[in-house]
N, C-alpha and C. Protein backbone atom coordinates (compact mmCIF):
# COMPACT_ATOMS: atom_id res chain seq x y z
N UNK A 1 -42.33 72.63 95.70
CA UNK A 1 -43.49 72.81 94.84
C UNK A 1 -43.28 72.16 93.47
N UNK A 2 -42.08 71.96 92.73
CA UNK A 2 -41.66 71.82 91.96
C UNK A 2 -42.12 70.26 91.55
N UNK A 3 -41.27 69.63 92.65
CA UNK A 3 -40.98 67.84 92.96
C UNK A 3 -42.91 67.64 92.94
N UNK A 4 -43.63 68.50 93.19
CA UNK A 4 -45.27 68.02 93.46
C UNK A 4 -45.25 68.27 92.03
N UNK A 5 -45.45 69.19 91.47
CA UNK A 5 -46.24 69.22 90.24
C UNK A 5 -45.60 68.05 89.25
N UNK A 6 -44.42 68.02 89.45
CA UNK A 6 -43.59 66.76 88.90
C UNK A 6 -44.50 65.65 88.83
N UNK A 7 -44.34 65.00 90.23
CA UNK A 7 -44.47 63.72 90.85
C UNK A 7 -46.04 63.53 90.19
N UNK A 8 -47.09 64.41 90.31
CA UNK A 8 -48.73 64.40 89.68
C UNK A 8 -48.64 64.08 88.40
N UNK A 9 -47.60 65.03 87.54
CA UNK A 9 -47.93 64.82 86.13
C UNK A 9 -47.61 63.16 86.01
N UNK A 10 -46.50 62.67 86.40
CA UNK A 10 -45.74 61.33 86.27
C UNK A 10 -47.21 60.42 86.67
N UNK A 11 -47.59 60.74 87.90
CA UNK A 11 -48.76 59.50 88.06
C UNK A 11 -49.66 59.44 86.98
N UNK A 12 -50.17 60.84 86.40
CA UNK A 12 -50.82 60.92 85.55
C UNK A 12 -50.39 60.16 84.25
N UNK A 13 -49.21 60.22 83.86
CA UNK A 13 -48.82 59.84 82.39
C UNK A 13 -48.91 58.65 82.39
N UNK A 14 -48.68 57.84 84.08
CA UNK A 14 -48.71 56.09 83.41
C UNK A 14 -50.39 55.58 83.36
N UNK A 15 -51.29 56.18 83.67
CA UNK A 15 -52.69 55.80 83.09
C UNK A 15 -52.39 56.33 81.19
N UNK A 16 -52.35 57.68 81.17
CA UNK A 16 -52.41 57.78 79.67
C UNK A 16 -51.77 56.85 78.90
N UNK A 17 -50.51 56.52 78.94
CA UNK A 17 -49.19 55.59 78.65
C UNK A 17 -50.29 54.45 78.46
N UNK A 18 -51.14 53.74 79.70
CA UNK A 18 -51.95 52.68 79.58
C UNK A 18 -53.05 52.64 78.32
N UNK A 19 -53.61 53.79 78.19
CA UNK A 19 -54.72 53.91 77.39
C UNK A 19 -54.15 53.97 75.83
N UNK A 20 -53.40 54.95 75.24
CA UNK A 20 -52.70 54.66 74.24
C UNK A 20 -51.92 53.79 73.52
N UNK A 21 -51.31 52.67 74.64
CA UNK A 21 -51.37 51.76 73.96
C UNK A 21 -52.36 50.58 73.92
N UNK A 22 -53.64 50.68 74.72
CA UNK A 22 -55.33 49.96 74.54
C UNK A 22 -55.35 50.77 73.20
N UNK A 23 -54.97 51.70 72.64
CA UNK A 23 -55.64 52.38 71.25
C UNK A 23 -54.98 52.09 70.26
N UNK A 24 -53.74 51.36 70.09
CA UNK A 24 -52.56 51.25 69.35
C UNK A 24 -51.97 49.92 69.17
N UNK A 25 -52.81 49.35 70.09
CA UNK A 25 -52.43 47.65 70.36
C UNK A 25 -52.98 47.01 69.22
N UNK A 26 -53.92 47.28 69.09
CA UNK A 26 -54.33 46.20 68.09
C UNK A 26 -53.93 46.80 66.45
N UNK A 27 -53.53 48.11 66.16
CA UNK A 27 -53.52 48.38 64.85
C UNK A 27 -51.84 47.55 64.91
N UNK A 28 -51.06 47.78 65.59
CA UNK A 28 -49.88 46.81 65.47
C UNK A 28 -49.58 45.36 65.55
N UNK A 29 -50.99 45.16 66.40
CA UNK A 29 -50.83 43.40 66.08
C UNK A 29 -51.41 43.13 64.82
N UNK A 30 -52.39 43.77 64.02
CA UNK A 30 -53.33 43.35 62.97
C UNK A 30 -52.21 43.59 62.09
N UNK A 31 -50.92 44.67 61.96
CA UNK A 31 -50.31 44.83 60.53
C UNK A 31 -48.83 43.50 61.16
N UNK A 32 -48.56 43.38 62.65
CA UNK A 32 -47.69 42.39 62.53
C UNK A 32 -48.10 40.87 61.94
N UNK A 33 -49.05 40.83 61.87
CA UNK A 33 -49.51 39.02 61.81
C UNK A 33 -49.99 39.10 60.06
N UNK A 34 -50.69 40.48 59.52
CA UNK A 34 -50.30 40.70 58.17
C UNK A 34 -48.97 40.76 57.75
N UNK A 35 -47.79 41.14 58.22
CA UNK A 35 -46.73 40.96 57.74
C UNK A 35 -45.95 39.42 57.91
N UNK A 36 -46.65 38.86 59.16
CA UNK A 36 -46.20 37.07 58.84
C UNK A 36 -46.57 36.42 58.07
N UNK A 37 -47.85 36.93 58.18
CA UNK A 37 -49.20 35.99 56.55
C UNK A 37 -48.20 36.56 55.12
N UNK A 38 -47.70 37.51 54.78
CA UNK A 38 -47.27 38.13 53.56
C UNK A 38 -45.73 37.03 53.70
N UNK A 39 -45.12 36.86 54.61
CA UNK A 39 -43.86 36.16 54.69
C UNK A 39 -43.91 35.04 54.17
N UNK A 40 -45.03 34.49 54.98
CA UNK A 40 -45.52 33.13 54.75
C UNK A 40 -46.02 32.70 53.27
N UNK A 41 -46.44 33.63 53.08
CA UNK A 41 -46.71 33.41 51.35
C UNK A 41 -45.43 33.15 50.34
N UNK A 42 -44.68 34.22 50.53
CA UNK A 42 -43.83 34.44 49.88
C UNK A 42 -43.10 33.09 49.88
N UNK A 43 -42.74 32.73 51.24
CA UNK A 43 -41.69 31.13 51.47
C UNK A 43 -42.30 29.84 50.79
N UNK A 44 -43.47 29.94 51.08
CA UNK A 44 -44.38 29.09 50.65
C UNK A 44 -44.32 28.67 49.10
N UNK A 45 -44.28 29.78 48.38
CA UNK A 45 -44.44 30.34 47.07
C UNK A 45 -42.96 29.87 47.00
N UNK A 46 -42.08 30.32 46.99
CA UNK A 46 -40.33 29.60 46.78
C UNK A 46 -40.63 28.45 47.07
N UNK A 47 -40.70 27.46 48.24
CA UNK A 47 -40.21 26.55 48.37
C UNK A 47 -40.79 25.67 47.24
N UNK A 48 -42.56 25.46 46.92
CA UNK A 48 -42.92 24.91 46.17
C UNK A 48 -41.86 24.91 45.04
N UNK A 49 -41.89 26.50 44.07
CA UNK A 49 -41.32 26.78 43.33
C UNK A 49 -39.92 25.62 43.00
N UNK A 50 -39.35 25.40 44.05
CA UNK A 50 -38.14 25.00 44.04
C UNK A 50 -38.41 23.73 43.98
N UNK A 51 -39.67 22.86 44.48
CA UNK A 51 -39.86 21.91 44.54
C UNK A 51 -40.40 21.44 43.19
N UNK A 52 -40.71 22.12 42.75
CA UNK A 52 -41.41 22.03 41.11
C UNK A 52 -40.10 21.78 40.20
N UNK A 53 -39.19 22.87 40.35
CA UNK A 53 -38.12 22.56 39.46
C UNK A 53 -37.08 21.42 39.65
N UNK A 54 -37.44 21.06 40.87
CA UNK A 54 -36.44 19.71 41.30
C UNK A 54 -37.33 18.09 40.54
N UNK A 55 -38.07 18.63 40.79
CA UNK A 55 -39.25 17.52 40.27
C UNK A 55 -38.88 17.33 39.07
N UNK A 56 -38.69 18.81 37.98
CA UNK A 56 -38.57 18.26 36.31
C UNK A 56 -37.20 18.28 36.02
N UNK A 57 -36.49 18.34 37.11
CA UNK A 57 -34.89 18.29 37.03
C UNK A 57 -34.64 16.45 36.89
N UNK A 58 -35.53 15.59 37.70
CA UNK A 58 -35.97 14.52 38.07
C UNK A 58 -36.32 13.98 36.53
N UNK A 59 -37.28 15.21 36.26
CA UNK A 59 -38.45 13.73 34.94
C UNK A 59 -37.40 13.63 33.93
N UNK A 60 -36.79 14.96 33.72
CA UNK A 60 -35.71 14.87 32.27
C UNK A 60 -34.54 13.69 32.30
N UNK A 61 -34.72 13.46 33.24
CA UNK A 61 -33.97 12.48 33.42
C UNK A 61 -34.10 10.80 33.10
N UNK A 62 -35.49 11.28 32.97
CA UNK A 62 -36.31 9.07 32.86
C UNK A 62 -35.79 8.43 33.81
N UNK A 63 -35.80 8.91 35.43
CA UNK A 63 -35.69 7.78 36.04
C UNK A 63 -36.84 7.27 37.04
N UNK A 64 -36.77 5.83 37.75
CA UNK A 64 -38.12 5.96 38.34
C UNK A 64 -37.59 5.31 39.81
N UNK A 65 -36.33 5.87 39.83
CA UNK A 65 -35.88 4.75 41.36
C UNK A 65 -36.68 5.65 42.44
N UNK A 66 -37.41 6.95 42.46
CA UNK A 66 -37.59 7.61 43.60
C UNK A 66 -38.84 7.08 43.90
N UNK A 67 -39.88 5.92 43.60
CA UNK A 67 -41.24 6.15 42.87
C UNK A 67 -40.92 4.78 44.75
N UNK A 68 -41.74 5.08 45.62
CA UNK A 68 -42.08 4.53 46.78
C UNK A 68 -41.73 2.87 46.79
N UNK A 69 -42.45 2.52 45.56
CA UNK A 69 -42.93 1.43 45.05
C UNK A 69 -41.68 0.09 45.36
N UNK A 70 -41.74 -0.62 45.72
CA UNK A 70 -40.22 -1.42 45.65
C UNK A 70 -40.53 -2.16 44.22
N UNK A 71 -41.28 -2.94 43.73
CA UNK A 71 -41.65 -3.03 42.23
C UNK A 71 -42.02 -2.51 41.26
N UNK A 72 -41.97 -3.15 40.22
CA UNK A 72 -42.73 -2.00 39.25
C UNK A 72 -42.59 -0.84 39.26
N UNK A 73 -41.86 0.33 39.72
CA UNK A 73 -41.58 1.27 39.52
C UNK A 73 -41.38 2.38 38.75
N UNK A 74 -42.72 3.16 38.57
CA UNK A 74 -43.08 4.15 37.70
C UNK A 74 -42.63 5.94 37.90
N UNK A 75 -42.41 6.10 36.70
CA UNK A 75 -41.46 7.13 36.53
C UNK A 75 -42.30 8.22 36.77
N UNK A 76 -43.58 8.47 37.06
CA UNK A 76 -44.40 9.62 37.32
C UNK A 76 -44.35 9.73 39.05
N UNK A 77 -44.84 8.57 38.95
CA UNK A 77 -44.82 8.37 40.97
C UNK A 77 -43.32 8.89 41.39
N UNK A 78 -42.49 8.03 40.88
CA UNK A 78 -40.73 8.81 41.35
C UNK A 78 -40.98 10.22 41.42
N UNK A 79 -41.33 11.45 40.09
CA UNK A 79 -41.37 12.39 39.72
C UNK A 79 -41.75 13.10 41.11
N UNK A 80 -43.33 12.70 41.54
CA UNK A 80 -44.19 13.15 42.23
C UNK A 80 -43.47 12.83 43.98
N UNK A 81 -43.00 11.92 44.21
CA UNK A 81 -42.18 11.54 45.16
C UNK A 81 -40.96 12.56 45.36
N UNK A 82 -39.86 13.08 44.04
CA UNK A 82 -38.86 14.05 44.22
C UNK A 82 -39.73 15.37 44.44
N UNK A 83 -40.87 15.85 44.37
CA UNK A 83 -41.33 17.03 44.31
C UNK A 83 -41.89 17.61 45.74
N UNK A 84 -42.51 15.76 46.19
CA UNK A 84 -42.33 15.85 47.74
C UNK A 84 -41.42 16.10 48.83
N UNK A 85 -40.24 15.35 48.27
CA UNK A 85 -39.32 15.20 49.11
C UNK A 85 -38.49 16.71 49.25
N UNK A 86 -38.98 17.64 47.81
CA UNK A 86 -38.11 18.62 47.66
C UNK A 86 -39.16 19.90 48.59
N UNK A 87 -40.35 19.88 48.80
CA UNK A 87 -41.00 20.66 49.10
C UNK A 87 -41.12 21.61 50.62
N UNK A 88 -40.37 20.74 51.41
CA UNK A 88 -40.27 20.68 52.85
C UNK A 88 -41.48 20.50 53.57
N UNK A 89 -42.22 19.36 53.22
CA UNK A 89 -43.48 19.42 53.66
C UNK A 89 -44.38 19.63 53.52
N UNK A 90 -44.64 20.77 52.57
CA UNK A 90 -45.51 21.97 52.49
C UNK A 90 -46.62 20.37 51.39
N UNK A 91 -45.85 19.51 50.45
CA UNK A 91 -46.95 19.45 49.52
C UNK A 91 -48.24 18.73 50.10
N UNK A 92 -48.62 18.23 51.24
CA UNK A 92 -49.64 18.10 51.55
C UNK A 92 -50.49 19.27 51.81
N UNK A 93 -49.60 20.60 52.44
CA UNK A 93 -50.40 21.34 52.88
C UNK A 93 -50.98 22.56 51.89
N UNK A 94 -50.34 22.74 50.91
CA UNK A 94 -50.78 23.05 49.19
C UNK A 94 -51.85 22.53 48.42
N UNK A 95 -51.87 20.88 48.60
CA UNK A 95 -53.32 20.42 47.93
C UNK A 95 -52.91 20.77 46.47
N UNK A 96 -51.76 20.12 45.70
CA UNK A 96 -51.24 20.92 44.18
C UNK A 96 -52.45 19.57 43.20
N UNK A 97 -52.64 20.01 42.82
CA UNK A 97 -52.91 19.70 41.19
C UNK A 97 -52.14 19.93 40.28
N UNK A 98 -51.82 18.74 38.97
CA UNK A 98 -50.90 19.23 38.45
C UNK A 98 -51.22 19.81 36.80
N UNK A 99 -50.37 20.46 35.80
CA UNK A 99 -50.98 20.65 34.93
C UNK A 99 -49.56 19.88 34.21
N UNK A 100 -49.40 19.25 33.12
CA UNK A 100 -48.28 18.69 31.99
C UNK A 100 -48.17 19.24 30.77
N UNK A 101 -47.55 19.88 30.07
CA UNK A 101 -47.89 19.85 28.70
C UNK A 101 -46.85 19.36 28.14
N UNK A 102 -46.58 18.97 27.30
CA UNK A 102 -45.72 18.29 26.57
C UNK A 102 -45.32 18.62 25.36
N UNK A 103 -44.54 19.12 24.85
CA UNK A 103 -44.43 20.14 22.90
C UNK A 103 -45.68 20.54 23.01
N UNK A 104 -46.15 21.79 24.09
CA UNK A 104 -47.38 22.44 23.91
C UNK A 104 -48.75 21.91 23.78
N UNK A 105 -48.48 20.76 23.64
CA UNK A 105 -49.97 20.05 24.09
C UNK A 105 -50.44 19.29 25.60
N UNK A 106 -51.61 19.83 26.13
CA UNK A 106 -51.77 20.01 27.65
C UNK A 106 -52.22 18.35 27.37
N UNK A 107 -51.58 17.76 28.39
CA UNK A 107 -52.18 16.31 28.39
C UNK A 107 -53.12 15.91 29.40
N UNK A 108 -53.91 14.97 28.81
CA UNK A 108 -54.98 14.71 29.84
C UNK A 108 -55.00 13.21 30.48
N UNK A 109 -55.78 12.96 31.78
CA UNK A 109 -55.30 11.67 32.65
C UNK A 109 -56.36 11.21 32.40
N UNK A 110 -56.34 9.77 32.37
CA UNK A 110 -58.02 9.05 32.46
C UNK A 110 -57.67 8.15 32.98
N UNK A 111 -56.38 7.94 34.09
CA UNK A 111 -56.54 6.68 34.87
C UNK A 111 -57.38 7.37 36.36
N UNK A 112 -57.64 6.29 36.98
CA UNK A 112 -58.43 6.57 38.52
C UNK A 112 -57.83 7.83 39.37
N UNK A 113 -56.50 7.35 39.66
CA UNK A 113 -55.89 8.76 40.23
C UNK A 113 -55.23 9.83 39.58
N UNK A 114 -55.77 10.51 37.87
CA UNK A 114 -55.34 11.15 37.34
C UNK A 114 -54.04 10.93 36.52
N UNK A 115 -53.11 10.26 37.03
CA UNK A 115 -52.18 10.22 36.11
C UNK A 115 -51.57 8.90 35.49
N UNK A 116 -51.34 9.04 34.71
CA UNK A 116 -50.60 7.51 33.81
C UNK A 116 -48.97 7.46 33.69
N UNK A 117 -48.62 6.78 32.83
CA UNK A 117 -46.92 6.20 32.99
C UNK A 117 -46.48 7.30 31.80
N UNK A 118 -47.05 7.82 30.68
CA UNK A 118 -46.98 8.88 29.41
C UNK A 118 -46.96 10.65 29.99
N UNK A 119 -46.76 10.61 31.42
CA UNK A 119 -47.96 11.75 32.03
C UNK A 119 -46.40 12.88 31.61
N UNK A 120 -45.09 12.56 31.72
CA UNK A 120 -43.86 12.89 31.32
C UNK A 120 -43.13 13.33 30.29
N UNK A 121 -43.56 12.55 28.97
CA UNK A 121 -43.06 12.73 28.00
C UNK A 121 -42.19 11.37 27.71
N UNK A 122 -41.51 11.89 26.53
CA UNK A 122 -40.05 10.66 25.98
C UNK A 122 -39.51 11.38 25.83
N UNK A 123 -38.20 10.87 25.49
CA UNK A 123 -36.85 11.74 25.06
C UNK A 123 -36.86 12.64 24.19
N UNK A 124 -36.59 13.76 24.85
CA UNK A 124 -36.73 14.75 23.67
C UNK A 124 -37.71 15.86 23.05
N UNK A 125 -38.68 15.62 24.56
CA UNK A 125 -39.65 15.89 25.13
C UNK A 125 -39.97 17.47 25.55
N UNK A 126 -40.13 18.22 25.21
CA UNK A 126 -40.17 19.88 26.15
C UNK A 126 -41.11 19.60 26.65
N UNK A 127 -40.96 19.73 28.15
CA UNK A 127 -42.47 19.06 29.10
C UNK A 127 -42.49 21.01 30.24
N UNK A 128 -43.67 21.10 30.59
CA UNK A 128 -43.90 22.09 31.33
C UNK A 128 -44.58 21.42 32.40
N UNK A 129 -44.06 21.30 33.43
CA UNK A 129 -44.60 20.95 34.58
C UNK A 129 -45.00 22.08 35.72
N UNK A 130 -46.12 22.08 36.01
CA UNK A 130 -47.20 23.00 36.33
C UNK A 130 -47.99 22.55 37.34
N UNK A 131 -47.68 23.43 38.75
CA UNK A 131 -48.82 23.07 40.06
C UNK A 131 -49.67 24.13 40.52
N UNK A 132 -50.87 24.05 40.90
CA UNK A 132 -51.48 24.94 41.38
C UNK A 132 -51.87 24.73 42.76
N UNK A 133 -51.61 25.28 43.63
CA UNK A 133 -51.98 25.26 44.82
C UNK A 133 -52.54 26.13 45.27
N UNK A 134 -52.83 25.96 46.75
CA UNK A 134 -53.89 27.04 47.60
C UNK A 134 -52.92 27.14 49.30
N UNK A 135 -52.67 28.08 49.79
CA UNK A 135 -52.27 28.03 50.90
C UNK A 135 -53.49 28.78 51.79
N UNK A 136 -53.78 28.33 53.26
CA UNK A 136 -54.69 29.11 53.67
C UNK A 136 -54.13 30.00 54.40
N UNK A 137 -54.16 31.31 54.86
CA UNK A 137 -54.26 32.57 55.50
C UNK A 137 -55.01 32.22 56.90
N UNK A 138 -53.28 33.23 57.40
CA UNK A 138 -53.85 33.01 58.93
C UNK A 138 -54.38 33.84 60.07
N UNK A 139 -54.51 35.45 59.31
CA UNK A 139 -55.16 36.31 59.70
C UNK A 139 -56.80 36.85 58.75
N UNK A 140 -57.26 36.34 59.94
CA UNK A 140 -58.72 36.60 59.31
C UNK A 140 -59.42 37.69 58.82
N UNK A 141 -58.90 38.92 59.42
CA UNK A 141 -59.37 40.02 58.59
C UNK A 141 -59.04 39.75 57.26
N UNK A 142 -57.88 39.49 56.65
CA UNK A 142 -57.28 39.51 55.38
C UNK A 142 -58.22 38.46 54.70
N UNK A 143 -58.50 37.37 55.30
CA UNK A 143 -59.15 35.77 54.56
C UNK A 143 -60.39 36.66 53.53
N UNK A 144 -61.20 37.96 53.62
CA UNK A 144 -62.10 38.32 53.00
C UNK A 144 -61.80 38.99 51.31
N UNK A 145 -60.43 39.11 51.38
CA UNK A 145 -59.80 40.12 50.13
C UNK A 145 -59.22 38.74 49.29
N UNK A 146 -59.74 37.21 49.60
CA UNK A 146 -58.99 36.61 48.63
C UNK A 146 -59.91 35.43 48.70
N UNK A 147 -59.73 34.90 46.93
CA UNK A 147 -61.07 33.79 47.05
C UNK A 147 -61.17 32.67 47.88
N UNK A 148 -61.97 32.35 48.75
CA UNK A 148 -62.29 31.27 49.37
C UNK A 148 -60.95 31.62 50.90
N UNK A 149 -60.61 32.74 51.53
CA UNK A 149 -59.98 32.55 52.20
C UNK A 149 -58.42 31.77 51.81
N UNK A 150 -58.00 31.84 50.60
CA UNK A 150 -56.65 31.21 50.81
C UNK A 150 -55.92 31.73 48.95
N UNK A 151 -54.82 31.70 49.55
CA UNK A 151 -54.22 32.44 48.31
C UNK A 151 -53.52 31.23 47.60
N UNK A 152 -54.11 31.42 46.38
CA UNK A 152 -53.99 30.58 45.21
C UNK A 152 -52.83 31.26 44.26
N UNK A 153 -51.76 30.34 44.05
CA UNK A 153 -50.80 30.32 43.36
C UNK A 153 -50.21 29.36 42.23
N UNK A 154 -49.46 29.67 41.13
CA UNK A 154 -49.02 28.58 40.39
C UNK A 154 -47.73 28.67 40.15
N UNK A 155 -46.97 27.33 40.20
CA UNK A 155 -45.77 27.20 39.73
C UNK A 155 -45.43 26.82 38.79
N UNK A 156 -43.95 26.88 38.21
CA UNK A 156 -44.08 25.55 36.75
C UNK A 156 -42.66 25.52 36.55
N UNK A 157 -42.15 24.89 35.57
CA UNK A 157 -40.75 24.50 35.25
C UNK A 157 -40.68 24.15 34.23
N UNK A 158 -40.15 24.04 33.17
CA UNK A 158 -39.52 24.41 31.46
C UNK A 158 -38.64 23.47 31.14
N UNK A 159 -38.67 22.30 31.12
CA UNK A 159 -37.34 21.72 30.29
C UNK A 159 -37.36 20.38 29.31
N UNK A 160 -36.24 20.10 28.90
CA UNK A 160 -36.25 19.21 27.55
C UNK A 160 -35.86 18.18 28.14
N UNK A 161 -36.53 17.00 28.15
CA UNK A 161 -36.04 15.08 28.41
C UNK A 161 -34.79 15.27 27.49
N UNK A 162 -33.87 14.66 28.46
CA UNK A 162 -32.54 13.71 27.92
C UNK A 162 -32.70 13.04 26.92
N UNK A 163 -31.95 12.49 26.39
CA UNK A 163 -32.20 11.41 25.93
C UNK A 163 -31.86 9.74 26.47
N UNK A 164 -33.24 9.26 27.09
CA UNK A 164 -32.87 8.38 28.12
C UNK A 164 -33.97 7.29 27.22
C-alpha cells in the first residue's frame, strides 16, 4: 500500500516539477540576460576607458607614426588610430565623438571631418581627451529605462604634452 501511494505522488510531482518551472522560466532568463547586458556594460565601459587613456598616453607624446597614412602623417589621425587599436574593437561599435580641451579651453573643429592637426595641443599642453559613446542593449525589456534604447557613457583622460 505504501510503494502505491508512493509511486502516485512521484507521477504526480513530475507534471508539477513541469509547470513550476513554465512559471519560473522566464523570471530567470529575463534577470540572466539582465545580468549579461549589466556585464557588458561594465567591459565595454573599461575597455573604452582604457582605450582613451592609451590614446593620450600617445598624444603627450607628439608622435604621428601610428596615423594609417604612409605620407604626410598627422598626429591626430595617429592619436585616433592608437585609441582604435587600443579599444578591442569596440570603437566602431561605440560611435565615440570626441570632446578636447586644452588649458581648459574646449576646442572646436571646422575642418570637413571635424578635426584638424591643433586638435592636440603643443608642448606643454594639459589636454583632456574626452569620448562619448552609446552602446546598444541587448535585452529589450530593459531598452525602455534608457534614452533611445542604448546606454550612453563618457570617458576621458588628463595629461600634460612632453615636451616634443
Amino acid at each position: 500500500m505504501r510503494a502505491r501511494v508512493f509511486g502516485r505522488s512521484r507521477r504526480q510531482q513530475r507534471g508539477a516539477t513541469a509547470v513550476e518551472f513554465a512559471l519560473i522560466a522566464p523570471v530567470l532568463f529575463f534577470l540572466m540576460f539582465v545580468a549579461i547586458d549589466l556585464g557588458l556594460l561594465l567591459w565595454v565601459n573599461l575597455t573604452m576607458q582604457y582605450a582613451v587613456r592609451e590614446g593620450a598616453r600617445y598624444a603627450v607624446t607628439g608622435q604621428s607614426g601610428l596615423d594609417p597614412a604612409a605620407s604626410g602623417q598627422q598626429r591626430y589621425l595617429a592619436i585616433i588610430q592608437e585609441i582604435k587599436n587600443s579599444s578591442m574593437g569596440l570603437y566602431n561599435m561605440v560611435d565615440p565623438s570626441y570632446t578636447v580641451t586644452i588649458n581648459g579651453t574646449p576646442q572646436s573643429y571646422n575642418t570637413p571631418t571635424g578635426y584638424n592637426s591643433g586638435m592636440f595641443g603643443n608642448a606643454g599642453d594639459i589636454i583632456v581627451l574626452q569620448l562619448n559613446c552609446s552602446w546598444p542593449l541587448l535585452t529589450p525589456l530593459v531598452r525602455p529605462f534608457f534614452a533611445g534604447g542604448s546606454y550612453a557613457f563618457t570617458v576621458a583622460a588628463t595629461m600634460r604634452n612632453e615636451g616634443f
